[in-house]
C-alpha atoms as a PDB file:
ATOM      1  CA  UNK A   1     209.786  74.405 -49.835  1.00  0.00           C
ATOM      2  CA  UNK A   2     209.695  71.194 -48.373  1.00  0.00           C
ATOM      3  CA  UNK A   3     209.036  68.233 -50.660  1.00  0.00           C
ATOM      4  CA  UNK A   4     206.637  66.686 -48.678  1.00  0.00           C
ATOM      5  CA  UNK A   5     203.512  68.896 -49.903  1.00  0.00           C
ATOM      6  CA  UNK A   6     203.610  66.495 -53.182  1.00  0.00           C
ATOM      7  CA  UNK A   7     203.516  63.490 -51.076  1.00  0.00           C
ATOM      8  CA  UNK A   8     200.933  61.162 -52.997  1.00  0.00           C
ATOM      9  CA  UNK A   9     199.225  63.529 -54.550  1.00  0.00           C
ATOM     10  CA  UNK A  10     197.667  63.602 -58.288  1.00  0.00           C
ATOM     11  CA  UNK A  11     199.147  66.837 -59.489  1.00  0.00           C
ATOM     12  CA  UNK A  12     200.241  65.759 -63.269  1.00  0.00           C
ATOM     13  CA  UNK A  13     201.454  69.436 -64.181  1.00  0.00           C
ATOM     14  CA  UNK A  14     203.338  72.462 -62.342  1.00  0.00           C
ATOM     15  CA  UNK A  15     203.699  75.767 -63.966  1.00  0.00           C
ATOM     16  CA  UNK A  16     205.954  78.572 -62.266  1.00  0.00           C
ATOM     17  CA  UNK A  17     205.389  81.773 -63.305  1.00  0.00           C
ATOM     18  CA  UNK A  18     207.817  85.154 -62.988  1.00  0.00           C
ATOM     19  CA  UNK A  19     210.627  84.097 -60.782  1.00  0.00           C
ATOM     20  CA  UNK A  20     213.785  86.206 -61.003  1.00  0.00           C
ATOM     21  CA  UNK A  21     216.987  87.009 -59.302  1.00  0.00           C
ATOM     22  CA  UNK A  22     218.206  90.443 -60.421  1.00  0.00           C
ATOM     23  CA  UNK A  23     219.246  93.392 -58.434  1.00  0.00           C
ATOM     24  CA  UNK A  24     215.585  94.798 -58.082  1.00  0.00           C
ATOM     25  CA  UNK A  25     213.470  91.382 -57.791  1.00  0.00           C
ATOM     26  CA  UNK A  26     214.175  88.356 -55.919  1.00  0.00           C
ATOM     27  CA  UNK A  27     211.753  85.853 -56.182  1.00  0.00           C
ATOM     28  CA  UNK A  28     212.701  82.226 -56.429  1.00  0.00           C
ATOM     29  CA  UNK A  29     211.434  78.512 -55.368  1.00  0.00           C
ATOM     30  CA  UNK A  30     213.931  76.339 -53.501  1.00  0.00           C
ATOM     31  CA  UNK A  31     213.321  73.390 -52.331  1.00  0.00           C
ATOM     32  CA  UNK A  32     215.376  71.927 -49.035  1.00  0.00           C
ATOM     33  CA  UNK A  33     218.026  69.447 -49.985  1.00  0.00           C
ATOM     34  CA  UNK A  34     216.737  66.520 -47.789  1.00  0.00           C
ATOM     35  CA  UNK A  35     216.327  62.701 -49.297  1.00  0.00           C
ATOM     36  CA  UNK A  36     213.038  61.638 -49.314  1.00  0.00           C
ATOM     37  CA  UNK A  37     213.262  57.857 -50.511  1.00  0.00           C
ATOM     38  CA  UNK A  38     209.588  57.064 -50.376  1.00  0.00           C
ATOM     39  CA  UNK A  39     208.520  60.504 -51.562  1.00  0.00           C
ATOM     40  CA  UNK A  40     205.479  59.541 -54.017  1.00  0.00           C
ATOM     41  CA  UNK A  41     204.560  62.052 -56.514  1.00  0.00           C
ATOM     42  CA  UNK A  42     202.673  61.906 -60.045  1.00  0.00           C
ATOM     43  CA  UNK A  43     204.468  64.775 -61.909  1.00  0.00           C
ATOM     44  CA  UNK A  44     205.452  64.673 -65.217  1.00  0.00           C
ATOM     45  CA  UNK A  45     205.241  67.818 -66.714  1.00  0.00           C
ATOM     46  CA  UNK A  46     207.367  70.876 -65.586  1.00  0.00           C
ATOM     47  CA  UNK A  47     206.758  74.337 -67.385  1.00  0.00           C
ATOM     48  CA  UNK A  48     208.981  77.179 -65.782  1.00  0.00           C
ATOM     49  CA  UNK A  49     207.785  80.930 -67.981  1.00  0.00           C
ATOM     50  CA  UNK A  50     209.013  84.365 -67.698  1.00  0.00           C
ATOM     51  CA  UNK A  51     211.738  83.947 -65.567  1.00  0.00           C
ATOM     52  CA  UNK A  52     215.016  85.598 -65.603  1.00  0.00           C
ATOM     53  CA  UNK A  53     218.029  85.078 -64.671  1.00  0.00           C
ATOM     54  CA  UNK A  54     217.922  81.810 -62.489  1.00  0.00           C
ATOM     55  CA  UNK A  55     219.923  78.672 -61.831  1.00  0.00           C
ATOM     56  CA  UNK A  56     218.929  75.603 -63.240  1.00  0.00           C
ATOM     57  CA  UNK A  57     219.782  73.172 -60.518  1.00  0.00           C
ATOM     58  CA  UNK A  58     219.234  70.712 -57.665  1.00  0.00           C
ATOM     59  CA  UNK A  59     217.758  73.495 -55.206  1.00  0.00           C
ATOM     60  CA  UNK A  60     214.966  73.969 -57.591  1.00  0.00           C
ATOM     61  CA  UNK A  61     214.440  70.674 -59.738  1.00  0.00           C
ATOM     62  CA  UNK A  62     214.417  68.434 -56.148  1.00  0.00           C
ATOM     63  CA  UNK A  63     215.265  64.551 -57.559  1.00  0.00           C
ATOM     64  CA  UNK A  64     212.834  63.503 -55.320  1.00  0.00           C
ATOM     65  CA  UNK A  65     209.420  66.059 -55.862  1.00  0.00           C
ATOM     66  CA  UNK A  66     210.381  65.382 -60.074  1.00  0.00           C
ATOM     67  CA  UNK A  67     211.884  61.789 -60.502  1.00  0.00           C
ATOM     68  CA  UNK A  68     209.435  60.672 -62.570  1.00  0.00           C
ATOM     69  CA  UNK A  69     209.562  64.130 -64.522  1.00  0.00           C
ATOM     70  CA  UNK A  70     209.233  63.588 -68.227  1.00  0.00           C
ATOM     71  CA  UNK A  71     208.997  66.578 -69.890  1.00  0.00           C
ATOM     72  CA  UNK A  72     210.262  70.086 -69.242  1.00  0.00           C
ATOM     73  CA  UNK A  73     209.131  73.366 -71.008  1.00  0.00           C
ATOM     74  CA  UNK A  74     211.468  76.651 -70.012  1.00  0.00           C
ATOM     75  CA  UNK A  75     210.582  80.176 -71.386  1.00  0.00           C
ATOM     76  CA  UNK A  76     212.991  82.064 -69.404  1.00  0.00           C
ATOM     77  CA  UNK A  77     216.435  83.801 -69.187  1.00  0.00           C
ATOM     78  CA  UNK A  78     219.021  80.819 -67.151  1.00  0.00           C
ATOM     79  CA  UNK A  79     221.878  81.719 -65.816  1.00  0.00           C
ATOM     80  CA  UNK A  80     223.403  78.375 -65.309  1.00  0.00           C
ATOM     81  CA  UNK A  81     222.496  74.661 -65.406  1.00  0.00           C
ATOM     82  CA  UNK A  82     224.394  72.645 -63.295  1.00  0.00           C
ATOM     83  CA  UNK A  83     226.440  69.397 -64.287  1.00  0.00           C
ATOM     84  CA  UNK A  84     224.425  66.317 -64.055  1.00  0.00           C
ATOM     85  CA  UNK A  85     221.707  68.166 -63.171  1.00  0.00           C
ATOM     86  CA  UNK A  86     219.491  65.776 -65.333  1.00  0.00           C
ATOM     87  CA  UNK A  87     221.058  62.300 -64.050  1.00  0.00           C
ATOM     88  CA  UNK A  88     218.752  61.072 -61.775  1.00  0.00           C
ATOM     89  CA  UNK A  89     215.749  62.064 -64.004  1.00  0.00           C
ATOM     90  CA  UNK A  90     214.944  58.337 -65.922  1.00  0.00           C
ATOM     91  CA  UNK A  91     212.219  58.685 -67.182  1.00  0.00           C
ATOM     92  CA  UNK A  92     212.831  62.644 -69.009  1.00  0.00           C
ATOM     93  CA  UNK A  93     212.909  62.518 -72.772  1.00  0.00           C
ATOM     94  CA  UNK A  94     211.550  66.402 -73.156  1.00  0.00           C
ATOM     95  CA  UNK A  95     213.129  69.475 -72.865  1.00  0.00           C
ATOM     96  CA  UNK A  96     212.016  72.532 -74.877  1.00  0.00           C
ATOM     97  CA  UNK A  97     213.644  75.647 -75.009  1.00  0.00           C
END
């Protein structure tokens, strides 16, 4: 995806439903790995449910489309979360399991 579909928007809330990466189901969000300095977007909330098997990481939490993320809700199988993966998120004081 490319970041700039949340360009100054007033989406508050995303929920992602069902994405997976197993041997019979591929179906995952990405977004490109471009910066996007003056990227303006009003979400706080991410809610990621009933997903399996994914990677917690830069391709799909984009610093840019979340940095002024503040809470995170994840029902769902992870495979990994990368290192530093929460860094550049300031304002996140959230995260439910």
């Amino acid at each position: 995806l490319c970041p700039l579909i949340f360009h100054a928007n007033s989406i508050y809330k995303i929920s992602v439903f069902n994405l997976a990466d197993t041997f019979y189901k591929t179906n995952l969000m990405k977004f490109s790995n471009e910066t996007f300095n003056g990227l303006k977007t009003g979400i706080r909330s991410l809610y990621l449910w009933n997903c399996e098997n994914i990677d917690l990481d830069a391709s799909l939490l984009n610093r840019w489309v979340f940095r002024n993320l503040e809470h995170i809700h994840l029902e769902c199988f992870l495979r990994t979360i990368s290192i530093d993966l929460f860094v550049p998120f300031k304002r996140l004081y959230q995260i439910n399991f």
